[in-house]
C-alpha atoms as a PDB file:
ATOM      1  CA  UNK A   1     -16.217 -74.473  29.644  1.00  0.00           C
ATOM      2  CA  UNK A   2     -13.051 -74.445  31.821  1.00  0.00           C
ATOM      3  CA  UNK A   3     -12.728 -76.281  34.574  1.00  0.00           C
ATOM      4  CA  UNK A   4     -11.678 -75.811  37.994  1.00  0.00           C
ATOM      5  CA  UNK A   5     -10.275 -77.773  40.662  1.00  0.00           C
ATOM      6  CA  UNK A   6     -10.691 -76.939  44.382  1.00  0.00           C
ATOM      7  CA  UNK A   7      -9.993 -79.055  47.537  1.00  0.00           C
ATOM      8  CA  UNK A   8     -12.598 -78.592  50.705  1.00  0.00           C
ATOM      9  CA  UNK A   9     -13.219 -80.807  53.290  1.00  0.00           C
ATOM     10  CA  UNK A  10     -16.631 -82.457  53.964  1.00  0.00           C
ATOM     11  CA  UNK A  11     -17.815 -80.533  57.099  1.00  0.00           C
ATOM     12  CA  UNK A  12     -20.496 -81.476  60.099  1.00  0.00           C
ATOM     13  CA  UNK A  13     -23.575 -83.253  58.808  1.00  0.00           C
ATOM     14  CA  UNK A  14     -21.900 -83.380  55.433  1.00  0.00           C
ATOM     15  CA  UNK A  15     -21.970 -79.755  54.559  1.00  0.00           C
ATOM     16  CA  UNK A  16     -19.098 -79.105  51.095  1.00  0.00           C
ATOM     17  CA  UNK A  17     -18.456 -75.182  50.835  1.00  0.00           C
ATOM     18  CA  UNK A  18     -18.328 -73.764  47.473  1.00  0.00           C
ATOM     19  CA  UNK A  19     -15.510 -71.063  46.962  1.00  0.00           C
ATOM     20  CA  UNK A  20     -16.802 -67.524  46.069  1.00  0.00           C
ATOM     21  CA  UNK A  21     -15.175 -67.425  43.263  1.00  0.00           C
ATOM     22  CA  UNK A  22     -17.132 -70.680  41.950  1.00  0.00           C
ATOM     23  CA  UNK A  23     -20.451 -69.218  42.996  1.00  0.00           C
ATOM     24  CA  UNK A  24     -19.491 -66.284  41.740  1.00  0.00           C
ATOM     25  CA  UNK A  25     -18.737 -67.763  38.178  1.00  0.00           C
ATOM     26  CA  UNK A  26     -22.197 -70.211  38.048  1.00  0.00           C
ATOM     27  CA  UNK A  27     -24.186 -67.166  39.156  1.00  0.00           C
ATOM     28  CA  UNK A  28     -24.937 -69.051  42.656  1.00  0.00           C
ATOM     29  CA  UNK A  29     -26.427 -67.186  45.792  1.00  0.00           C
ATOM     30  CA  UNK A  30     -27.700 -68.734  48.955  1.00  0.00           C
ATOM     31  CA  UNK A  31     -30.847 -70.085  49.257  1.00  0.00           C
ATOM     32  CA  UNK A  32     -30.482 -71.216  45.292  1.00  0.00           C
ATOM     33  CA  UNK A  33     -31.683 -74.919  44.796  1.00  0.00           C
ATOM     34  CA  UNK A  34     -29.851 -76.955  43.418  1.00  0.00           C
ATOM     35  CA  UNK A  35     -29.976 -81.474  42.216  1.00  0.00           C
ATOM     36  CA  UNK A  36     -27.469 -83.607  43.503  1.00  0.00           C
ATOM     37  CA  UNK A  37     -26.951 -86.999  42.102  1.00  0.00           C
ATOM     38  CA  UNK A  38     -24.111 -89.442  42.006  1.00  0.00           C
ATOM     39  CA  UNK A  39     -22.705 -90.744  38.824  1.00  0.00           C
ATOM     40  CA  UNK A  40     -20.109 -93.083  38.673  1.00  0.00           C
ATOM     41  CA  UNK A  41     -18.704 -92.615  42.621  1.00  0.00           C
ATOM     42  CA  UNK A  42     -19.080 -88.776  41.761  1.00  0.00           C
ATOM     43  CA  UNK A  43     -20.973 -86.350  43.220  1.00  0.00           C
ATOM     44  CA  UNK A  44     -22.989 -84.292  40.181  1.00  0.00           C
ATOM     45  CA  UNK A  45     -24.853 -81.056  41.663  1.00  0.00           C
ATOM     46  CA  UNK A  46     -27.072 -78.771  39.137  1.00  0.00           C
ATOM     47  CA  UNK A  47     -28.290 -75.591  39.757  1.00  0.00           C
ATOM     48  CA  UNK A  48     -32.137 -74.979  39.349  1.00  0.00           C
ATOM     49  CA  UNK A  49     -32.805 -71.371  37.808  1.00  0.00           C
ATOM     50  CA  UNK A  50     -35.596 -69.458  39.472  1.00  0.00           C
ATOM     51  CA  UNK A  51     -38.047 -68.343  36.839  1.00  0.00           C
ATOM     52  CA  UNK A  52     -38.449 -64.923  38.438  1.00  0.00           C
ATOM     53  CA  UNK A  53     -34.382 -64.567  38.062  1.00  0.00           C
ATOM     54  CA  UNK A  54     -34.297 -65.902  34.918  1.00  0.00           C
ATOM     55  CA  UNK A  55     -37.367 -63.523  33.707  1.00  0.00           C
ATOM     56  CA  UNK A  56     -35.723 -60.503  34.602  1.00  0.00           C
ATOM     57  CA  UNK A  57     -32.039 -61.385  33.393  1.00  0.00           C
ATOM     58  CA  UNK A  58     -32.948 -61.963  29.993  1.00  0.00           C
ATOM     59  CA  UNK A  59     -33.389 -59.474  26.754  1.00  0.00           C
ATOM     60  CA  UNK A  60     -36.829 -58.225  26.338  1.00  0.00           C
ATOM     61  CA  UNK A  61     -38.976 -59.020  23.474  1.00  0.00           C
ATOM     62  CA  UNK A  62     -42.377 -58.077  24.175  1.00  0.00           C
ATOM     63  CA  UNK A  63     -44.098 -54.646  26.401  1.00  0.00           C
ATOM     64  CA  UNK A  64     -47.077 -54.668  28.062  1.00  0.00           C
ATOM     65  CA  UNK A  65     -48.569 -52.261  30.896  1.00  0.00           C
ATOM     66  CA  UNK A  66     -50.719 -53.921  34.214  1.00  0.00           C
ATOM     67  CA  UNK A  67     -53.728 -52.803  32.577  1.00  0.00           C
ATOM     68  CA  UNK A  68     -53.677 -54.090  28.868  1.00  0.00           C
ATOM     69  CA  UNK A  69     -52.235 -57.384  30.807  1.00  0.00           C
ATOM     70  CA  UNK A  70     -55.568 -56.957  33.051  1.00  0.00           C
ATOM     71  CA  UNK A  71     -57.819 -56.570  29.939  1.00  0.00           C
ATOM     72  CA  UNK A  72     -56.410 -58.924  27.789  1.00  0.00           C
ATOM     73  CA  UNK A  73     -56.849 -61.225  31.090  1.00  0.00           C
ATOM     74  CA  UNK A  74     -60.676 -60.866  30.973  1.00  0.00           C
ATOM     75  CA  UNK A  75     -60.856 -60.853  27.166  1.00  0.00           C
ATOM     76  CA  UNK A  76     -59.850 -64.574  27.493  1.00  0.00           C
ATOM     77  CA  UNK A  77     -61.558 -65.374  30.576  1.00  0.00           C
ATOM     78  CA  UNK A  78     -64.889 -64.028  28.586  1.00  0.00           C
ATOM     79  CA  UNK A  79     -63.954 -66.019  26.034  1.00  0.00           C
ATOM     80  CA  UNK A  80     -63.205 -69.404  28.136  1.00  0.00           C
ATOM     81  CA  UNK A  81     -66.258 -69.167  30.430  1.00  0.00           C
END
């Protein structure tokens, strides 16, 4: 992965800006989450991937309709209780 190098300043209570161009490149849009740890006198953040977003970004590999989801639904709540 290349990296890049960017300069900001450390506004009021603390808030760092990230570049559009960087959030544009790790996918980032507000209200993302994200970890934040310090390593070594450096500041590490990771982005947490919504399961919804990651659902619907990724290739197929199965089809299903509401209703066979419905009935196989009851087929293993029958089954369970």
């Amino acid at each position: 992965m290349s990296s890049e190098v960017k300069e900001v300043r450390v506004g009021k209570k603390g808030a760092i800006y990230l570049s559009s161009k960087i959030r544009e490149k790790l996918g980032v849009k507000e209200g993302d989450k994200a970890l934040i740890r310090v390593e070594d006198n450096k500041v590490v953040i990771e982005f947490i991937s919504d399961p919804f977003s990651m659902a619907l970004k990724v290739r197929k590999w199965a089809e299903t309709t509401v209703e066979n989801f419905e009935r196989e639904s009851e087929e293993e709540q029958d089954v369970l209780y």
